[in-house]
PDB file of N, CA and C in Angstrom:
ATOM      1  N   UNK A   1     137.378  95.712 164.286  1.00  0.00           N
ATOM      2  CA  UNK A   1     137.586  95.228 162.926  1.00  0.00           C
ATOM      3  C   UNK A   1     136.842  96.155 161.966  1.00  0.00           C
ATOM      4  N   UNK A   2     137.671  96.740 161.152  1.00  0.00           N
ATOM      5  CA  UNK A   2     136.549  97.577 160.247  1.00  0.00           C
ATOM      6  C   UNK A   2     136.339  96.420 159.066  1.00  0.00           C
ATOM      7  N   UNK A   3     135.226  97.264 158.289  1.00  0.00           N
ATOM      8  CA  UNK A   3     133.916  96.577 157.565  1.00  0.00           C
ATOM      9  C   UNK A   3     135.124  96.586 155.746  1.00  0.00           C
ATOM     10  N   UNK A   4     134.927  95.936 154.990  1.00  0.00           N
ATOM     11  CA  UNK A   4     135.974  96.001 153.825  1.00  0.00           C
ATOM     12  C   UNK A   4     134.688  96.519 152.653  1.00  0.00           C
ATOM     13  N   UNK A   5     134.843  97.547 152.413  1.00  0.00           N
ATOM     14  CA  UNK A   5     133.899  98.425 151.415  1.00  0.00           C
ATOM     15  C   UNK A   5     134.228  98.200 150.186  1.00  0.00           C
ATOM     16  N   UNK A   6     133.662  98.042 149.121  1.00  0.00           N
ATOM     17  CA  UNK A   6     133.862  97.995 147.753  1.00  0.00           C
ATOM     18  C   UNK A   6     133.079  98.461 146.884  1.00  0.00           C
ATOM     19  N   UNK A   7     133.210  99.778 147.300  1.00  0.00           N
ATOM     20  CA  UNK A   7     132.588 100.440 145.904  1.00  0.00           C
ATOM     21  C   UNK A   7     133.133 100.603 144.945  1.00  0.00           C
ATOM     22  N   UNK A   8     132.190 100.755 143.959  1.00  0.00           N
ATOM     23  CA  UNK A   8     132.929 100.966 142.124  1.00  0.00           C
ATOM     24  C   UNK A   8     134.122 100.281 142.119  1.00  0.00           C
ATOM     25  N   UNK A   9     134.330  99.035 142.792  1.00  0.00           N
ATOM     26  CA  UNK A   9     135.670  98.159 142.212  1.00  0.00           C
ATOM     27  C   UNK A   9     134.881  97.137 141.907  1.00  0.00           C
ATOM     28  N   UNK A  10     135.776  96.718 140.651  1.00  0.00           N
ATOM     29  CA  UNK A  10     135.580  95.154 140.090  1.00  0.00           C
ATOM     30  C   UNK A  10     136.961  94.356 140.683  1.00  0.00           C
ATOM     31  N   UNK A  11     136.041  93.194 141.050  1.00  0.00           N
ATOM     32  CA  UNK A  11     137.006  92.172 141.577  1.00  0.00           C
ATOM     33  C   UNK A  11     137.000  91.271 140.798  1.00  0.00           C
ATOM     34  N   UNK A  12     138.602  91.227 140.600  1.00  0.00           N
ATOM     35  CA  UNK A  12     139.325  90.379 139.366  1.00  0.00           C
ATOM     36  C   UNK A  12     138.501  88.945 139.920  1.00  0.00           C
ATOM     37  N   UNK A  13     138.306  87.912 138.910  1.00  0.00           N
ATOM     38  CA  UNK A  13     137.762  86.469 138.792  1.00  0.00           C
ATOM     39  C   UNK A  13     138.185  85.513 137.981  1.00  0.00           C
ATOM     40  N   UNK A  14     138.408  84.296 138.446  1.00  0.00           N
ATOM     41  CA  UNK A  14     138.647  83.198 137.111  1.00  0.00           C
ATOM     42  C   UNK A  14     137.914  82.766 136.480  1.00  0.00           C
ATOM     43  N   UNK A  15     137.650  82.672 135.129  1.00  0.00           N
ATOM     44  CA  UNK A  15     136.740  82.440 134.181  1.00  0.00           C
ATOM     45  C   UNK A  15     137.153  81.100 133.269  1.00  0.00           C
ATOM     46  N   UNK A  16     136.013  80.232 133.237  1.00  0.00           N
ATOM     47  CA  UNK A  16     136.706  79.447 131.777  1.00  0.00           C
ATOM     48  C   UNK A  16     137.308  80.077 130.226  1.00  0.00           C
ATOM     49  N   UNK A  17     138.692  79.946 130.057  1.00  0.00           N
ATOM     50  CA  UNK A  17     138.830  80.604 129.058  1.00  0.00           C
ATOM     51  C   UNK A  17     138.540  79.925 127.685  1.00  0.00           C
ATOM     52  N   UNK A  18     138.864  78.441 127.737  1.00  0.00           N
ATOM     53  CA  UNK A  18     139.389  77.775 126.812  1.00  0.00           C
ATOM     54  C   UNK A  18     139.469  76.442 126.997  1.00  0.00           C
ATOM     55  N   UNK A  19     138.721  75.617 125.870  1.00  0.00           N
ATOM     56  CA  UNK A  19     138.900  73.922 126.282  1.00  0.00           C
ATOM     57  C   UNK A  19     140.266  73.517 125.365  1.00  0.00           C
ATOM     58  N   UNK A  20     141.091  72.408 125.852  1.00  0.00           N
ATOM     59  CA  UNK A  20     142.347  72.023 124.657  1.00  0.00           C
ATOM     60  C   UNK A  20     142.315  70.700 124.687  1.00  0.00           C
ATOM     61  N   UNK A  21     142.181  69.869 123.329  1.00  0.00           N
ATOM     62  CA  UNK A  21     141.944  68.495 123.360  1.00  0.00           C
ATOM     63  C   UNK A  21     143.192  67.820 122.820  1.00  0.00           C
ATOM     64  N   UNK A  22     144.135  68.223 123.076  1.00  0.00           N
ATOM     65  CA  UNK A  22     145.514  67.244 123.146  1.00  0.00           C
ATOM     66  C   UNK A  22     146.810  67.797 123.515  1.00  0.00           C
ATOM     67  N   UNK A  23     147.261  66.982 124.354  1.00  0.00           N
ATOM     68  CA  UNK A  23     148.274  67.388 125.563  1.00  0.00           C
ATOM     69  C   UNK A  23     149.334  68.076 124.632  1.00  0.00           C
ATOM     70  N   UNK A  24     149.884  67.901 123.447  1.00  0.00           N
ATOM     71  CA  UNK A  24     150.524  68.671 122.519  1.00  0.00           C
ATOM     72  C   UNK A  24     150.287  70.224 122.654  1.00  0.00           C
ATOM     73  N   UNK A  25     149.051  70.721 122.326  1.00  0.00           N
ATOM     74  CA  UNK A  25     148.647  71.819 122.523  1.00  0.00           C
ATOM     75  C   UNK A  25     148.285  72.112 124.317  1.00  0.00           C
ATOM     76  N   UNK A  26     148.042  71.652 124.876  1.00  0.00           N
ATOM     77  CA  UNK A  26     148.159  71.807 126.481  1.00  0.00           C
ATOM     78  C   UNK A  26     149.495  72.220 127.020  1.00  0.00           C
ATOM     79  N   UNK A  27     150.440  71.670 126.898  1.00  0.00           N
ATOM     80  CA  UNK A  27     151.850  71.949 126.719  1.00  0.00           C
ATOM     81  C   UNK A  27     151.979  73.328 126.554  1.00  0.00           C
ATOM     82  N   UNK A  28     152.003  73.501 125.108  1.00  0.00           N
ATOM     83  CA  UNK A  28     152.416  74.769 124.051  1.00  0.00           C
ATOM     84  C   UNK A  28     151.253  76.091 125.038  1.00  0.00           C
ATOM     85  N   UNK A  29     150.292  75.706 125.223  1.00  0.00           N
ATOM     86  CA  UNK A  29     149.468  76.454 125.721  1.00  0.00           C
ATOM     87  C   UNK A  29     150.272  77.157 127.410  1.00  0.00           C
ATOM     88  N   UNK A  30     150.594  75.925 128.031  1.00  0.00           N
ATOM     89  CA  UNK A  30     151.595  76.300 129.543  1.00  0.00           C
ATOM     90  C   UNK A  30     152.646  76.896 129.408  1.00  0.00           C
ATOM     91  N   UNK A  31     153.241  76.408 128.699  1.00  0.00           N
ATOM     92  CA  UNK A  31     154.834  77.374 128.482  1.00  0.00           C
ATOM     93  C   UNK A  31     154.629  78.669 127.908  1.00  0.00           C
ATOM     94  N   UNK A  32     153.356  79.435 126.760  1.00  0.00           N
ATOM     95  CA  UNK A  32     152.590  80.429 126.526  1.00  0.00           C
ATOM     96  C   UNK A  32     152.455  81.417 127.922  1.00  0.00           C
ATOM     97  N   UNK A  33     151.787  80.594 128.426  1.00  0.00           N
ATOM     98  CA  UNK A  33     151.539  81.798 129.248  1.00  0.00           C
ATOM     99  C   UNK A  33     152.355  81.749 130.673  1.00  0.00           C
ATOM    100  N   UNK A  34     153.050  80.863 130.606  1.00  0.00           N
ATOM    101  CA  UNK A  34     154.228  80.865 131.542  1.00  0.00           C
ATOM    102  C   UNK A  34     155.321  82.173 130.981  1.00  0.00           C
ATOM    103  N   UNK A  35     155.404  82.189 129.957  1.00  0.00           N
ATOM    104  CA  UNK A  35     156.407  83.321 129.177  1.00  0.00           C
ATOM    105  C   UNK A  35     155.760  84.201 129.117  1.00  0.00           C
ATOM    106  N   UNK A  36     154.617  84.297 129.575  1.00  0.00           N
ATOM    107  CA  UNK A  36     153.789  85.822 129.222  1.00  0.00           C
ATOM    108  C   UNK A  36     153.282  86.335 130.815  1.00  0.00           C
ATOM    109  N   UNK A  37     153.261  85.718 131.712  1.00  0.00           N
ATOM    110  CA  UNK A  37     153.261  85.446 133.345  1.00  0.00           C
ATOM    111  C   UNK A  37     151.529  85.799 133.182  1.00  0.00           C
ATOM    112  N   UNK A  38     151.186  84.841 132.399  1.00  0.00           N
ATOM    113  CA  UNK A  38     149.537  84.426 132.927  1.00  0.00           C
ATOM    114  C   UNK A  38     149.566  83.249 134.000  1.00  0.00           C
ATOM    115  N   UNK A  39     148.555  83.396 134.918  1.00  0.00           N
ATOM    116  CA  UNK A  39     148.190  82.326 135.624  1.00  0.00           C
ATOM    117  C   UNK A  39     146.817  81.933 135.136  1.00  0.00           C
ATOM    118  N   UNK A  40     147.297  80.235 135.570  1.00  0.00           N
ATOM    119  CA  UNK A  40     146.207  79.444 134.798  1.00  0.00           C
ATOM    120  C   UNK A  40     145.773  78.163 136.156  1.00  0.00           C
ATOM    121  N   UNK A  41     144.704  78.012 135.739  1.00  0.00           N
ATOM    122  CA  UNK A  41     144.129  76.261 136.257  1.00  0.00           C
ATOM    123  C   UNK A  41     143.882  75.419 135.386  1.00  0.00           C
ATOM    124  N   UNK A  42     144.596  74.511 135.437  1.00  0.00           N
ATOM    125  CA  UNK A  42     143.868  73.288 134.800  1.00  0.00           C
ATOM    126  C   UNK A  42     142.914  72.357 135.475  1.00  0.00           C
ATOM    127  N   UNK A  43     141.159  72.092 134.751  1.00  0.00           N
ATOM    128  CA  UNK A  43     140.303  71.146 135.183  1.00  0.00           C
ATOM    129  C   UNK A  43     140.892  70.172 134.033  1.00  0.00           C
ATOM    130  N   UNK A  44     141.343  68.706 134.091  1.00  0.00           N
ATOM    131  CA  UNK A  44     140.796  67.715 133.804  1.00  0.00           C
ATOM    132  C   UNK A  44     139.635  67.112 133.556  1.00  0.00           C
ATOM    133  N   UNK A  45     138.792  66.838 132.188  1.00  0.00           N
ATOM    134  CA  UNK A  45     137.534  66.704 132.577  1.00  0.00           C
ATOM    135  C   UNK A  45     137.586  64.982 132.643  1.00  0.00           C
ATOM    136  N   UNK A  46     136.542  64.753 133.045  1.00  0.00           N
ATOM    137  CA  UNK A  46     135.932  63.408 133.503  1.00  0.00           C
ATOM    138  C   UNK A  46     135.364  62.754 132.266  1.00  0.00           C
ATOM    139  N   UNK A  47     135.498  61.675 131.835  1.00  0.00           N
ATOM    140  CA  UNK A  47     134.862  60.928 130.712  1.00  0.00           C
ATOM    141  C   UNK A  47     134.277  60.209 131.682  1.00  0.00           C
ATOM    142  N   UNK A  48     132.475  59.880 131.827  1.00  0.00           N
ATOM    143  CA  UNK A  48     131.810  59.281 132.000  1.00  0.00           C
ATOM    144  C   UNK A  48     131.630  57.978 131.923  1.00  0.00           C
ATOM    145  N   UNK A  49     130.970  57.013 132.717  1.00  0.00           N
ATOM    146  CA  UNK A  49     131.192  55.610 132.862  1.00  0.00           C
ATOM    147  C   UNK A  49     131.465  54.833 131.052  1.00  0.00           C
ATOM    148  N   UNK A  50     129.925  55.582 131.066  1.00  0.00           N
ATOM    149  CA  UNK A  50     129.576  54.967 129.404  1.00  0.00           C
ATOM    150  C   UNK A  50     130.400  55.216 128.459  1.00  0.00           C
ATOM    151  N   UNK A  51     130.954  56.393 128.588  1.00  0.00           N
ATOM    152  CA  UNK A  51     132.161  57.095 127.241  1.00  0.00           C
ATOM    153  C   UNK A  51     133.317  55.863 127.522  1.00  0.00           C
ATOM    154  N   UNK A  52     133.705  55.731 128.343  1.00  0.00           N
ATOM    155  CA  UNK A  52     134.316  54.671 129.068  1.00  0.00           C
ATOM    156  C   UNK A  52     134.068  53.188 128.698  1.00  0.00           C
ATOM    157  N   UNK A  53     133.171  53.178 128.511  1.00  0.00           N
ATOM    158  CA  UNK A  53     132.834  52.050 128.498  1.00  0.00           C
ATOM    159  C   UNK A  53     132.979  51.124 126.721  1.00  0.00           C
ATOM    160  N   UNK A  54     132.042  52.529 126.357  1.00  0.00           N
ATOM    161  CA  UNK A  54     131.775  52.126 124.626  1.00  0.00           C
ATOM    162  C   UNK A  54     132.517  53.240 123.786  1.00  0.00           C
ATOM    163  N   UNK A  55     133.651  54.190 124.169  1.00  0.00           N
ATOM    164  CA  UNK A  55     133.942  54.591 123.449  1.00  0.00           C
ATOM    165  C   UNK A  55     134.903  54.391 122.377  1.00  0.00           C
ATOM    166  N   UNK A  56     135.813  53.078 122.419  1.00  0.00           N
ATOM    167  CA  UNK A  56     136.372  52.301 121.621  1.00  0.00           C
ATOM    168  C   UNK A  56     137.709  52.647 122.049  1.00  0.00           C
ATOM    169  N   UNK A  57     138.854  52.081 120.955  1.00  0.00           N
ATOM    170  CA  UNK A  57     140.299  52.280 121.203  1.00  0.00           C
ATOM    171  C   UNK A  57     140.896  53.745 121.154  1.00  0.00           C
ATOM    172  N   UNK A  58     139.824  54.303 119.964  1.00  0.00           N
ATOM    173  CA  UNK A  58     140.222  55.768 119.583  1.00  0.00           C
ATOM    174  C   UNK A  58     140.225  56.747 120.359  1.00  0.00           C
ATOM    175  N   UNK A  59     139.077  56.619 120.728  1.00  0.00           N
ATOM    176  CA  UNK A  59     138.462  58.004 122.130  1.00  0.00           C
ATOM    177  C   UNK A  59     139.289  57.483 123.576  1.00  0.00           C
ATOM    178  N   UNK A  60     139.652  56.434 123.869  1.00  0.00           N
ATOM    179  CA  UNK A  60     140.644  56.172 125.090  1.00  0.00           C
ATOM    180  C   UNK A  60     141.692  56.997 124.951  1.00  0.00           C
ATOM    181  N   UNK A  61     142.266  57.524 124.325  1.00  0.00           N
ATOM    182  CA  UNK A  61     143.534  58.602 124.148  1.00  0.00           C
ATOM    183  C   UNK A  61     142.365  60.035 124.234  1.00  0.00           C
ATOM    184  N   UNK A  62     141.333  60.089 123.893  1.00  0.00           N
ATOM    185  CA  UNK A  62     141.253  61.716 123.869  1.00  0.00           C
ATOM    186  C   UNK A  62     140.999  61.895 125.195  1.00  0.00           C
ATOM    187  N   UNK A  63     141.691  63.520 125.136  1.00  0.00           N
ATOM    188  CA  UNK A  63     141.592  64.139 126.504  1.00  0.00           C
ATOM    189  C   UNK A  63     141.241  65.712 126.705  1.00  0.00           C
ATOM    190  N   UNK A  64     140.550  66.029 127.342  1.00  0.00           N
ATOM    191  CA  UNK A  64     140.466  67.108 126.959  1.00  0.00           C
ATOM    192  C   UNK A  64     140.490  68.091 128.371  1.00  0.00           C
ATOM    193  N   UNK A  65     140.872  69.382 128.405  1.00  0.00           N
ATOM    194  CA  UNK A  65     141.094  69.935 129.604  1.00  0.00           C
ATOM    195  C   UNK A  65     140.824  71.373 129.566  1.00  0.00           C
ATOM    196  N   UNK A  66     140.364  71.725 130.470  1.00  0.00           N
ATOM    197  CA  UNK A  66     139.324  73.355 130.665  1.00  0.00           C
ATOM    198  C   UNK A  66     140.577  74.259 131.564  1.00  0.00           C
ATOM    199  N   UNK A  67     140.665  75.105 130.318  1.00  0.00           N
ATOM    200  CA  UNK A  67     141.727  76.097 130.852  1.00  0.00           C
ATOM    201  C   UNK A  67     141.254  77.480 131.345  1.00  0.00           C
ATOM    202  N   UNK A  68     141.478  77.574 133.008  1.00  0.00           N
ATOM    203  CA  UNK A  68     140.837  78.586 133.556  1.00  0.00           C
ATOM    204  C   UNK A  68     141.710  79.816 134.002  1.00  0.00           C
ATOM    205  N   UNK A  69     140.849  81.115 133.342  1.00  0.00           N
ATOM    206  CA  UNK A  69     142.662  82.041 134.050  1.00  0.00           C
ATOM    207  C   UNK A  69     141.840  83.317 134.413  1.00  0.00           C
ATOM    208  N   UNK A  70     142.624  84.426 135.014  1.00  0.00           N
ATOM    209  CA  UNK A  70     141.853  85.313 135.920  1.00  0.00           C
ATOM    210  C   UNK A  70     141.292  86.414 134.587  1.00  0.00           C
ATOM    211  N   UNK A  71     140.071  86.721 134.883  1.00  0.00           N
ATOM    212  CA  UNK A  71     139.362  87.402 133.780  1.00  0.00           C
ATOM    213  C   UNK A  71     139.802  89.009 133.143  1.00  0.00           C
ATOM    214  N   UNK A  72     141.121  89.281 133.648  1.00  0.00           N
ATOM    215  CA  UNK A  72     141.802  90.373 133.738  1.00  0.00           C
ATOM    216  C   UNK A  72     142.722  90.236 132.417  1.00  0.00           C
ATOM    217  N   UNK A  73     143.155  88.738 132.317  1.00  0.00           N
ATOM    218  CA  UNK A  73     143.785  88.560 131.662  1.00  0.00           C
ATOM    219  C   UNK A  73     143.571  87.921 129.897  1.00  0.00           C
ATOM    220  N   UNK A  74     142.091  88.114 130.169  1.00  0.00           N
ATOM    221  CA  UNK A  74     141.479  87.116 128.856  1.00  0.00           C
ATOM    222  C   UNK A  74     141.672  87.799 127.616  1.00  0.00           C
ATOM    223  N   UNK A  75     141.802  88.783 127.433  1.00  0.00           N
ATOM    224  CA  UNK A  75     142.179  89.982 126.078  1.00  0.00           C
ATOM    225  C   UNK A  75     143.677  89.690 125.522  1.00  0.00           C
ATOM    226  N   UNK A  76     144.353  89.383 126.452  1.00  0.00           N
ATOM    227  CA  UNK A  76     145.988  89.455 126.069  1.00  0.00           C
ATOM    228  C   UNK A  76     146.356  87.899 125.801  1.00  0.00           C
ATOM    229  N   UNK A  77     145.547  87.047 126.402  1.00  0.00           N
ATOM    230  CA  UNK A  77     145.472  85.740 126.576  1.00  0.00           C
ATOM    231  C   UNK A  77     144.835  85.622 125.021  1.00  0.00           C
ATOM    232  N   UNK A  78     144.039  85.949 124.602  1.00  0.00           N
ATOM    233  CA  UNK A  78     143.156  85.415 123.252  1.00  0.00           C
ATOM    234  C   UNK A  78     144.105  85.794 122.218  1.00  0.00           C
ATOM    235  N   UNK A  79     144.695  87.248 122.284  1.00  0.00           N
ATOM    236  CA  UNK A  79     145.600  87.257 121.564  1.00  0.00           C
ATOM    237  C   UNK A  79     147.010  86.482 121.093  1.00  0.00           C
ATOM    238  N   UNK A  80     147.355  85.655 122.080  1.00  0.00           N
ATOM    239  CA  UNK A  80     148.670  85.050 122.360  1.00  0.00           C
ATOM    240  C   UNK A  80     148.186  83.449 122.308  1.00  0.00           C
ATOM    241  N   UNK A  81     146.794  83.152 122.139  1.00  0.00           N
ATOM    242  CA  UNK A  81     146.729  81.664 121.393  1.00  0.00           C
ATOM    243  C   UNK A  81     146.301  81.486 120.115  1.00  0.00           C
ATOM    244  N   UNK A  82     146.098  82.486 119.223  1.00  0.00           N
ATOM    245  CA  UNK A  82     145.524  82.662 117.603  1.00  0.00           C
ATOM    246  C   UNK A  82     146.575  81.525 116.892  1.00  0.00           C
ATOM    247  N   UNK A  83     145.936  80.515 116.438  1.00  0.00           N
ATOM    248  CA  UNK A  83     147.065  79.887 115.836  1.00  0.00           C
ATOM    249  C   UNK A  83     147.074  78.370 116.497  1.00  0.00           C
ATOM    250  N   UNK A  84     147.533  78.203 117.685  1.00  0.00           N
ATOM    251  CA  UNK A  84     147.458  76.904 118.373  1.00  0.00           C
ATOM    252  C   UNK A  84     146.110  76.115 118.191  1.00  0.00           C
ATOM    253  N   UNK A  85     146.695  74.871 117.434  1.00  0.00           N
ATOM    254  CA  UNK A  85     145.696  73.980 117.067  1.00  0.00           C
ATOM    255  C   UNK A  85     144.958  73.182 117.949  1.00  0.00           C
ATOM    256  N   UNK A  86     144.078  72.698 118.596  1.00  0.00           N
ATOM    257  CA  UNK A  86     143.075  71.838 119.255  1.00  0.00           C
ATOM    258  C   UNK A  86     142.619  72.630 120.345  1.00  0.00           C
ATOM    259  N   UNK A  87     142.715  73.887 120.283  1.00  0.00           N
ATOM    260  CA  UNK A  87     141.863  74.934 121.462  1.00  0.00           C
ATOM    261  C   UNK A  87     141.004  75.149 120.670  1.00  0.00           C
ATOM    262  N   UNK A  88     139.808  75.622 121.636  1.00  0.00           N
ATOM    263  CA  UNK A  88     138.462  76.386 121.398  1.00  0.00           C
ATOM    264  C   UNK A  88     138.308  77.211 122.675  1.00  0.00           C
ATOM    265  N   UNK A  89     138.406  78.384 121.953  1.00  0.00           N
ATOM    266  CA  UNK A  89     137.766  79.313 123.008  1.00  0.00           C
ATOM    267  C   UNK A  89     136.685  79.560 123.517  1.00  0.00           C
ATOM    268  N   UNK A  90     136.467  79.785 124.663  1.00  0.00           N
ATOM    269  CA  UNK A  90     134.793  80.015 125.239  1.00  0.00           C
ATOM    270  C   UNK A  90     134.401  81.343 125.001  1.00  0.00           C
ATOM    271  N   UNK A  91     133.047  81.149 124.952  1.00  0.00           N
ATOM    272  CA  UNK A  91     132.905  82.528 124.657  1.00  0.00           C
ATOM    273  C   UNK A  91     132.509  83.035 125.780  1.00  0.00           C
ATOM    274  N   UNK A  92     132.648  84.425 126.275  1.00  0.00           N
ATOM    275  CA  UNK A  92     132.604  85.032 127.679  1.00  0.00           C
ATOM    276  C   UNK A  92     131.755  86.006 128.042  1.00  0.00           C
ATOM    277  N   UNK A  93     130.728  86.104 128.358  1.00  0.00           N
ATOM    278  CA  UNK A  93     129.622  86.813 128.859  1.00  0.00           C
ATOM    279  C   UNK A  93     130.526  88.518 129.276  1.00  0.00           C
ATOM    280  N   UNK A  94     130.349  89.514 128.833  1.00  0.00           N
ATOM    281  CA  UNK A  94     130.862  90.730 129.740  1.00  0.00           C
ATOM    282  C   UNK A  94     129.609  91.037 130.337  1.00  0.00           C
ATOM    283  N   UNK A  95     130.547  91.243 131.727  1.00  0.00           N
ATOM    284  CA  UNK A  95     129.101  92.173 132.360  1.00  0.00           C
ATOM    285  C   UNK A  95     128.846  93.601 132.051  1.00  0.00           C
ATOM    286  N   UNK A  96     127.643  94.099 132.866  1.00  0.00           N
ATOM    287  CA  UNK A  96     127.890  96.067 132.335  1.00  0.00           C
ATOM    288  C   UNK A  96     127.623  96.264 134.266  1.00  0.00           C
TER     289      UNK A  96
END
């Protein structure tokens, strides 16, 4: 079995790109980069017992979801959501 060497390569990674707090824009966001052949993950996040508990009628509809895509693609990706309402982009550490 030989040994798999990696010098001076960067290995592509998925990064959080982007949180989106309503399935409207979650949507618009999938078919985006479905037409642009980004791959993506969606996390679902978790609302906590208490948010749950006491967050009233209003916050029971919010939802919000962490859009993760390979870090190769985050330049062409930022460009192609300017505009779509209820995203926030993360901001992304470069390495050197």
């Amino acid at each position: 079995m030989t040994p798999l060497i990696f010098d001076d390569q960067k290995i592509n990674r998925e990064v959080a790109f982007c949180r989106v707090y309503s399935m409207n824009s979650k949507e618009k966001l999938e078919k985006l980069f479905l037409k642009n052949r980004i791959s993506y993950f969606i996390e679902w996040q978790e609302r906590s017992f208490f948010a749950r508990l006491f967050g009233g009628e209003k916050n029971k509809e919010k939802v919000v979801f962490t859009i993760r895509i390979n870090e190769a693609d985050v330049e062409r990706a930022t460009e192609l959501v300017q505009g779509i309402d209820s995203i926030k982009l993360r901001r992304l550490k470069e390495d050197s």
